[in-house]
Protein backbone atom coordinates (compact mmCIF):
# COMPACT_ATOMS: atom_id res chain seq x y z
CA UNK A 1 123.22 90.73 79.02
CA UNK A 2 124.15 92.04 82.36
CA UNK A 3 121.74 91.48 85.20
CA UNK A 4 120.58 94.34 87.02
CA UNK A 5 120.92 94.13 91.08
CA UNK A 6 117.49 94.07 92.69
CA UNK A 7 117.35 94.72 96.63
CA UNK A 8 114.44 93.19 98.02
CA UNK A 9 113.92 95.47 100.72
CA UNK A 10 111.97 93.64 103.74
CA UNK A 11 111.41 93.57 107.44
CA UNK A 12 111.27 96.90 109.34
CA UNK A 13 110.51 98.54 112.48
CA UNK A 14 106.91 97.03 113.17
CA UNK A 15 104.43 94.41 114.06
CA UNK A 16 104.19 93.56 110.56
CA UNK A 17 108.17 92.52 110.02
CA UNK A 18 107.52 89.22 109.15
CA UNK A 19 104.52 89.21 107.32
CA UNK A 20 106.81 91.41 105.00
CA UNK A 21 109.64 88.98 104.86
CA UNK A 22 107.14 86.25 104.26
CA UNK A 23 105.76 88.62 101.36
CA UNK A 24 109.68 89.09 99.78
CA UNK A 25 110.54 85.24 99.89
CA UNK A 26 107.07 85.07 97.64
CA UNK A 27 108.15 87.70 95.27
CA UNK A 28 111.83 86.33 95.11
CA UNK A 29 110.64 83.27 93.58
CA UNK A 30 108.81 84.97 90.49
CA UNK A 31 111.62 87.59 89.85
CA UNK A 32 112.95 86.47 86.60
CA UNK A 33 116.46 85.50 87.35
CA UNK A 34 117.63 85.79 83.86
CA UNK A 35 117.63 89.50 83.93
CA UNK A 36 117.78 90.09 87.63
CA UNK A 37 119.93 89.28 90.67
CA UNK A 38 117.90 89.54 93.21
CA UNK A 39 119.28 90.15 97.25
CA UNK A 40 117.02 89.78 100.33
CA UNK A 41 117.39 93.41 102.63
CA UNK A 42 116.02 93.06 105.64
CA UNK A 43 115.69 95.72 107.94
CA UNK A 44 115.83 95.55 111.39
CA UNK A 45 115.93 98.72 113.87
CA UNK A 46 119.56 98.36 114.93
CA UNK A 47 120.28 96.11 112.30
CA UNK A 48 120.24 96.19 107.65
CA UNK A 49 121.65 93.11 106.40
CA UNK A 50 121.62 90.74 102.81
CA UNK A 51 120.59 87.41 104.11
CA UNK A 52 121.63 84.60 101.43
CA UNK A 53 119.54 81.63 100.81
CA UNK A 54 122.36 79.52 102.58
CA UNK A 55 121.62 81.86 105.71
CA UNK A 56 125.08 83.77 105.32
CA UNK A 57 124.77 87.82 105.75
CA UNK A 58 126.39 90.47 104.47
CA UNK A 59 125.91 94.08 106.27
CA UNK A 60 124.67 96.99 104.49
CA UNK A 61 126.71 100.32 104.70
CA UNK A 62 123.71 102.75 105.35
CA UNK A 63 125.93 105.60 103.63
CA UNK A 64 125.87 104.37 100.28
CA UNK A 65 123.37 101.47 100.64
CA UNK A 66 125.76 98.78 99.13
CA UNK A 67 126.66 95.72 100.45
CA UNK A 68 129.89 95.98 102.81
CA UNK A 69 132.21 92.81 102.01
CA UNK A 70 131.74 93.04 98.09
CA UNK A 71 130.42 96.54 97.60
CA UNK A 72 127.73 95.84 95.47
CA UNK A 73 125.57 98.48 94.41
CA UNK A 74 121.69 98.11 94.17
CA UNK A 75 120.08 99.65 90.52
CA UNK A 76 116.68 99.45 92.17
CA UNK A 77 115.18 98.81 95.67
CA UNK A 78 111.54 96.66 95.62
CA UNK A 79 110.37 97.60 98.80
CA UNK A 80 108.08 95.67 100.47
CA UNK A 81 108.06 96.65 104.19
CA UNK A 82 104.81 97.24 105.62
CA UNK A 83 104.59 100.15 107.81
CA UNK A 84 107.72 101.76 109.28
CA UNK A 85 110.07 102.73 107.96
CA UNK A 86 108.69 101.93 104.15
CA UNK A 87 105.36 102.79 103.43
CA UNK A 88 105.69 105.82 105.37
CA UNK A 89 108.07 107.66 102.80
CA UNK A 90 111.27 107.55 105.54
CA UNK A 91 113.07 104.60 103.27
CA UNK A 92 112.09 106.51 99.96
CA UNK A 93 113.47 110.08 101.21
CA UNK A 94 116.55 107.88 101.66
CA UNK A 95 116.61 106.26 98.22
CA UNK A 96 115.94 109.79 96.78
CA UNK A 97 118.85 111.05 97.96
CA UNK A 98 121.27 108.35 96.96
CA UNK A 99 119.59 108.46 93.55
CA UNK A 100 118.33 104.96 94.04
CA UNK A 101 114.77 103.84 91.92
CA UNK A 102 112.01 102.34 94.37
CA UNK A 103 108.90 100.62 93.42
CA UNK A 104 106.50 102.82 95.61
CA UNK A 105 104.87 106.03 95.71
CA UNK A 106 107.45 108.60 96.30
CA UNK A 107 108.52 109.86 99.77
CA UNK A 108 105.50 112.58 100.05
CA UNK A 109 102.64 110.18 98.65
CA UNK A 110 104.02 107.61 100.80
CA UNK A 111 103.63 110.03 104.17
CA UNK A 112 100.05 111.44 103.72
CA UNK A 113 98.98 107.80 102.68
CA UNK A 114 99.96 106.27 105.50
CA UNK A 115 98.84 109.27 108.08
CA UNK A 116 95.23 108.03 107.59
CA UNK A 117 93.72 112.02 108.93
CA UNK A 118 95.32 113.35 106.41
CA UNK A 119 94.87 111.28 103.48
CA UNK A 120 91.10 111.25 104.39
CA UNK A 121 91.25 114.92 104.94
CA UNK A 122 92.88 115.51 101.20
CA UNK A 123 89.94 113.31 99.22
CA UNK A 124 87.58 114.53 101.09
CA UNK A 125 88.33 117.95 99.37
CA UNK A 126 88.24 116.29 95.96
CA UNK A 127 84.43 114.74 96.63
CA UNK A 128 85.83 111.56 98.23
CA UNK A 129 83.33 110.13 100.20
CA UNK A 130 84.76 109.66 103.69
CA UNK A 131 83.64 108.49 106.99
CA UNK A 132 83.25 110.67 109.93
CA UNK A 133 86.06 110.81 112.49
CA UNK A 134 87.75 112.79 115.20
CA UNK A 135 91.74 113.11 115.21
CA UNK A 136 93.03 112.35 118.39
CA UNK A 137 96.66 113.52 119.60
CA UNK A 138 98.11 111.78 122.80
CA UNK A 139 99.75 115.09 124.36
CA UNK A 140 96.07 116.96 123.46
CA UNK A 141 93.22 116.25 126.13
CA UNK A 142 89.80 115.04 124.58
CA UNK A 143 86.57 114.78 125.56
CA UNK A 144 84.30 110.76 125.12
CA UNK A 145 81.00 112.08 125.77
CA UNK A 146 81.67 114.36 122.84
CA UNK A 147 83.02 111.82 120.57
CA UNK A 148 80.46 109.59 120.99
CA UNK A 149 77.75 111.93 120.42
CA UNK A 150 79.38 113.14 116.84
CA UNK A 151 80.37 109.78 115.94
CA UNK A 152 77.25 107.39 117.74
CA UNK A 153 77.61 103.80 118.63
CA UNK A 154 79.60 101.19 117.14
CA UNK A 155 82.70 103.30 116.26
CA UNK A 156 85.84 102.43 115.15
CA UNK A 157 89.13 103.41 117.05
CA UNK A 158 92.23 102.92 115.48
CA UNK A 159 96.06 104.24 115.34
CA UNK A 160 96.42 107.14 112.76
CA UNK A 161 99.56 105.64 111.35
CA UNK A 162 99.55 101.76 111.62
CA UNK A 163 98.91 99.28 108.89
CA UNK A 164 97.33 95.60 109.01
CA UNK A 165 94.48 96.58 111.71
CA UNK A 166 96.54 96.58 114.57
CA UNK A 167 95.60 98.44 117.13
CA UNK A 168 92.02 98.56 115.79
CA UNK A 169 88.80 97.81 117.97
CA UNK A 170 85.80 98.10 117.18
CA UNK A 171 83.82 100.21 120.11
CA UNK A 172 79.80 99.34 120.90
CA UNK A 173 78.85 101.34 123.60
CA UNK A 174 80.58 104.40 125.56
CA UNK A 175 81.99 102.11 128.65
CA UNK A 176 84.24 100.26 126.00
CA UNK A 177 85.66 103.42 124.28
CA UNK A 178 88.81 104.86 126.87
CA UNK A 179 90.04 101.04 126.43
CA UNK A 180 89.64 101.10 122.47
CA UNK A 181 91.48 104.56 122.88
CA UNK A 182 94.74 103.23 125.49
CA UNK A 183 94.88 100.72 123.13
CA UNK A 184 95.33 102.38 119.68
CA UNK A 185 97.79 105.10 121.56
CA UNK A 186 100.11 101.84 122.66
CA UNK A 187 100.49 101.85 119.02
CA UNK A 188 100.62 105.48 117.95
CA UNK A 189 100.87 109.19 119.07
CA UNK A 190 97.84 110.14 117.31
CA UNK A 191 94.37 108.13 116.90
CA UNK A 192 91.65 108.06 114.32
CA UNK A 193 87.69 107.29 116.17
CA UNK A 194 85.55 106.81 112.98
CA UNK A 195 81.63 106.82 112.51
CA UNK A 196 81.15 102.94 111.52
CA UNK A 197 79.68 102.67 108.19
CA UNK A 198 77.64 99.50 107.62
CA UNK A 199 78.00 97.42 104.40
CA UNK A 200 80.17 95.19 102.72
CA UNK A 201 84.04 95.71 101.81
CA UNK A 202 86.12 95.78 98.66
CA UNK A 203 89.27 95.73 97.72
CA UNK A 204 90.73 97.84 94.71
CA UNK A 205 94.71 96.73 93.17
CA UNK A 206 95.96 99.63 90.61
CA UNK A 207 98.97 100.84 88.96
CA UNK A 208 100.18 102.97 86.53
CA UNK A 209 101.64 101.12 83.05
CA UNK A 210 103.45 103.49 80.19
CA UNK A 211 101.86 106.11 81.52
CA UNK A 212 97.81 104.78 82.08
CA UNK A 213 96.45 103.98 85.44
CA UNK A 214 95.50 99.75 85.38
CA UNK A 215 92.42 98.45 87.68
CA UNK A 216 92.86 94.85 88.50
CA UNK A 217 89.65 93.22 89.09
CA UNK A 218 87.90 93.99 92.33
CA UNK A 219 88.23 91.98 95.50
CA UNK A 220 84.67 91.18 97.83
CA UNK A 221 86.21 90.90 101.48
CA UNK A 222 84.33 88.29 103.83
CA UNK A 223 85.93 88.60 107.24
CA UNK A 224 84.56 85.60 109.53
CA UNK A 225 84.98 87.87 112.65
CA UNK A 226 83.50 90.93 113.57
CA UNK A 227 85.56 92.93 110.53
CA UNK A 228 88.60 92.93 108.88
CA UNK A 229 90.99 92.69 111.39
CA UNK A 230 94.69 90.96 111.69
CA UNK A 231 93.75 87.95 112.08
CA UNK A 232 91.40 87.92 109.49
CA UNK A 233 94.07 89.71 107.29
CA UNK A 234 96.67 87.21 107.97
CA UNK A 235 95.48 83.95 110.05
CA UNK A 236 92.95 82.70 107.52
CA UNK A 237 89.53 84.60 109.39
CA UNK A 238 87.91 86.02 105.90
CA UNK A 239 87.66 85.28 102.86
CA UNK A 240 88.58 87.32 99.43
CA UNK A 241 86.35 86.47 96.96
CA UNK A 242 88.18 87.93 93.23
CA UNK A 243 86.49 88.84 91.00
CA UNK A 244 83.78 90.33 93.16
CA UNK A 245 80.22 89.13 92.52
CA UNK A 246 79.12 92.53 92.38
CA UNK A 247 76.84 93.84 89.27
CA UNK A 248 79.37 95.65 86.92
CA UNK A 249 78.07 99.20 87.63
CA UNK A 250 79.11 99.20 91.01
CA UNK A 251 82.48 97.59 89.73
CA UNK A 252 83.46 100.24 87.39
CA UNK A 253 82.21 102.90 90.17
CA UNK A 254 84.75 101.14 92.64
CA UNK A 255 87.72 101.19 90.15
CA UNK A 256 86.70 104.89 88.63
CA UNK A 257 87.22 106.01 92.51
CA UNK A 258 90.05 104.03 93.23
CA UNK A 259 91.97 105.40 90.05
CA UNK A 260 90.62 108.99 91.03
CA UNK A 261 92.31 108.54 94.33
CA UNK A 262 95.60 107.23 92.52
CA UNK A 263 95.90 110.27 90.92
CA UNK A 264 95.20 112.83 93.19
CA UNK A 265 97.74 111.21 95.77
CA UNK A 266 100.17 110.93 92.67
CA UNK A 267 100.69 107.28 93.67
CA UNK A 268 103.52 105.44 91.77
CA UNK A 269 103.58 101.20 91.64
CA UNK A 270 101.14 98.80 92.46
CA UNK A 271 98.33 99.87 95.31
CA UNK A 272 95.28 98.55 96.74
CA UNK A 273 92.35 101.00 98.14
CA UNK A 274 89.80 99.18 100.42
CA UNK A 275 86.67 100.75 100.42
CA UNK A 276 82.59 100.08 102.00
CA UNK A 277 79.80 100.15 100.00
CA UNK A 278 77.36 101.64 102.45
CA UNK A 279 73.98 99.03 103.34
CA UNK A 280 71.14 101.47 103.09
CA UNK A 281 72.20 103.92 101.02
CA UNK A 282 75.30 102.26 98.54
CA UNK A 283 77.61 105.06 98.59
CA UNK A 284 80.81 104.13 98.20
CA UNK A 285 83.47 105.37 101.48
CA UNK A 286 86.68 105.40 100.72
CA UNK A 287 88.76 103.31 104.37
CA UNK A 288 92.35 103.54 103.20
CA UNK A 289 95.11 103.23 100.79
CA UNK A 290 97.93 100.49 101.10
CA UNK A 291 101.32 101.52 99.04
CA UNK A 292 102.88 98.57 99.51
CA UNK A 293 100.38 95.84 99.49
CA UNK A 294 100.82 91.78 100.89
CA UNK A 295 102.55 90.40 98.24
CA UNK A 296 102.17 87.01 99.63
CA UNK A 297 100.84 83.77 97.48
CA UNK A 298 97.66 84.05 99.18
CA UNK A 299 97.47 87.75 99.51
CA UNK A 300 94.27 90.04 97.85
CA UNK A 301 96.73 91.72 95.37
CA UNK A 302 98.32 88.05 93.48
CA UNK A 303 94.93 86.65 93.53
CA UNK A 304 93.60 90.18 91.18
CA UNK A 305 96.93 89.51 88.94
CA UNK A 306 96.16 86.09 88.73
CA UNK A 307 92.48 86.69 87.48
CA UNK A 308 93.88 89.28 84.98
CA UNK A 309 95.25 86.35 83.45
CA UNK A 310 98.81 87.67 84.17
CA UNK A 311 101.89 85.38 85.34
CA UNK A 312 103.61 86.62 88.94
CA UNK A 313 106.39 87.11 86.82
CA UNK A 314 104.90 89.09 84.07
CA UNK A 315 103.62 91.39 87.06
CA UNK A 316 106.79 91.86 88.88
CA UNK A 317 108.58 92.49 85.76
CA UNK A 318 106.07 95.20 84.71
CA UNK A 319 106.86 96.73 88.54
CA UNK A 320 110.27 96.57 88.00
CA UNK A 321 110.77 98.50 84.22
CA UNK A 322 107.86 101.26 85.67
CA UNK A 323 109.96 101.94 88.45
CA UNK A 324 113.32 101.95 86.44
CA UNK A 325 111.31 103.88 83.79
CA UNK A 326 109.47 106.13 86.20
């Protein structure tokens, strides 16, 4: 049988470069190798390049997206680059027009999802429960006083288009807000300030299989500091807790909103939607959408496939044929 040539596509233009290399050297290792060849892509801004496990590299030719010295053509692209210039459609508008398959949402879904106004703005019109926030743009001016009257006291300030909580603060009183606000726009042309909702977090992993929308069980997200930020994300501050220990009502409300929100968003591959259950009241908000999730061992998404009772490499295989299939 001939093997089909994977590109692991890693790396990219942001903060989060290596946690997505990390994420591809975990994935490499349960991509069955007797169907697939699979070649590390990473990404750099000046820079796309095959790095071999003995450290050699190969450059890509950006025109064709094959690999320069051998010319060796790529029958799918698993892309696993967190933030720009993959999970905001850029790399998929690419792939599209070189008639290349991707894992992820297409190059629209992959846009609005990651512009976190507009993605809120869309549910929202389909009964999504949202929180309350004011769209900032850096050449527009703004007024705090009216901010923090709409939105009250804690807030949260983050960058409109930035994954992994950077950038994020989380704003108690009016003094700290123009800092929260300099700091998100070091990150972004436009900022998000939202109305903090109190109550615990939850992760959601979905993805569409022959054609029906899968919920993998639900995630309870502990962070050890004040909430979920990078370096509770990535340095070991929280704690993910799958399944939830949550009654099962509130499970199958979490997952019957999550899948709602697949589908409106037309969202293609595996994805993970974080939401807060609200303290007093237990509505559920909806915080955000990730189209390419941490795919690393310890990540939220391979502990959910792992309590599925599925092997890594029964899930990436399933990735790989609905993508090819798609």
């Amino acid at each position: 049988m001939n093997k089909l040539n994977i590109a692991l596509v890693c790396g990219g233009f942001s903060k989060e470069s290596v946690i997505s290399i990390n994420g591809a050297e975990a994935i490499a290792k349960h991509i069955p190798t007797n169907r697939y060849r699979v070649f590390k892509i990473i990404i750099e801004p000046n820079r796309w390049y095959y790095k071999a496990e003995d450290g050699s590299t190969d450059e890509i030719d950006k025109n064709n997206f094959t690999l320069s010295s051998s010319n060796i053509r790529f029958d799918l692209a698993f892309i696993n680059i967190h933030g720009t210039p993959g999970e905001n459609g850029l790399l998929q508008g690419y792939f599209d027009l070189l008639h290349i398959p991707y894992t992820t949402c297409n190059a629209c879904t992959s846009a609005i999802t990651f512009n976190k106004a507009f993605c809120n703005a869309i549910l929202s019109r389909h009964g999504i429960r949202v929180s309350d926030s004011v769209h900032l743009l850096r050449q527009e001016n703004y007024e705090l006083e009216e901010i923090g009257r709409k939105l009250g006291f804690p807030c949260f300030v983050k960058p409109n288009s930035e994954g992994s909580s950077i950038g994020v603060s989380k704003v108690k009183n009016a003094d700290d807000l123009p800092a929260a606000i300099a700091k998100a726009f070091m990150e972004d042309k436009e900022v998000l300030v939202e109305r903090f909702v109190k109550g615990k977090e939850y992760s959601c992993g979905l993805m569409r299989i022959n054609g029906k929308i899968t919920v993998l069980p639900i995630a309870a997200i502990v962070p050890k500091n004040d909430f979920f930020d990078y370096q509770a994300k990535y340095e070991g501050a929280s704690e993910e807790i799958v399944p939830a220990p949550i009654p099962e009502e509130l499970a199958h409300e979490i997952g019957d909103i999550a899948t709602r929100v697949y589908r409106i968003l037309n969202c293609s591959g595996i994805v993970r939607c974080d939401f807060i259950v609200e303290e007093e009241t237990n509505h559920v908000y909806f915080l955000e959408v990730n189209t390419t999730p941490g795919q690393s061992e310890e990540s939220i998404v391979p502990k959910m496939v792992r309590q599925m009772g599925w092997t890594m490499e029964e899930f990436y295989q399933t990735v790989i044929l609905e993508a090819l299939n798609k």
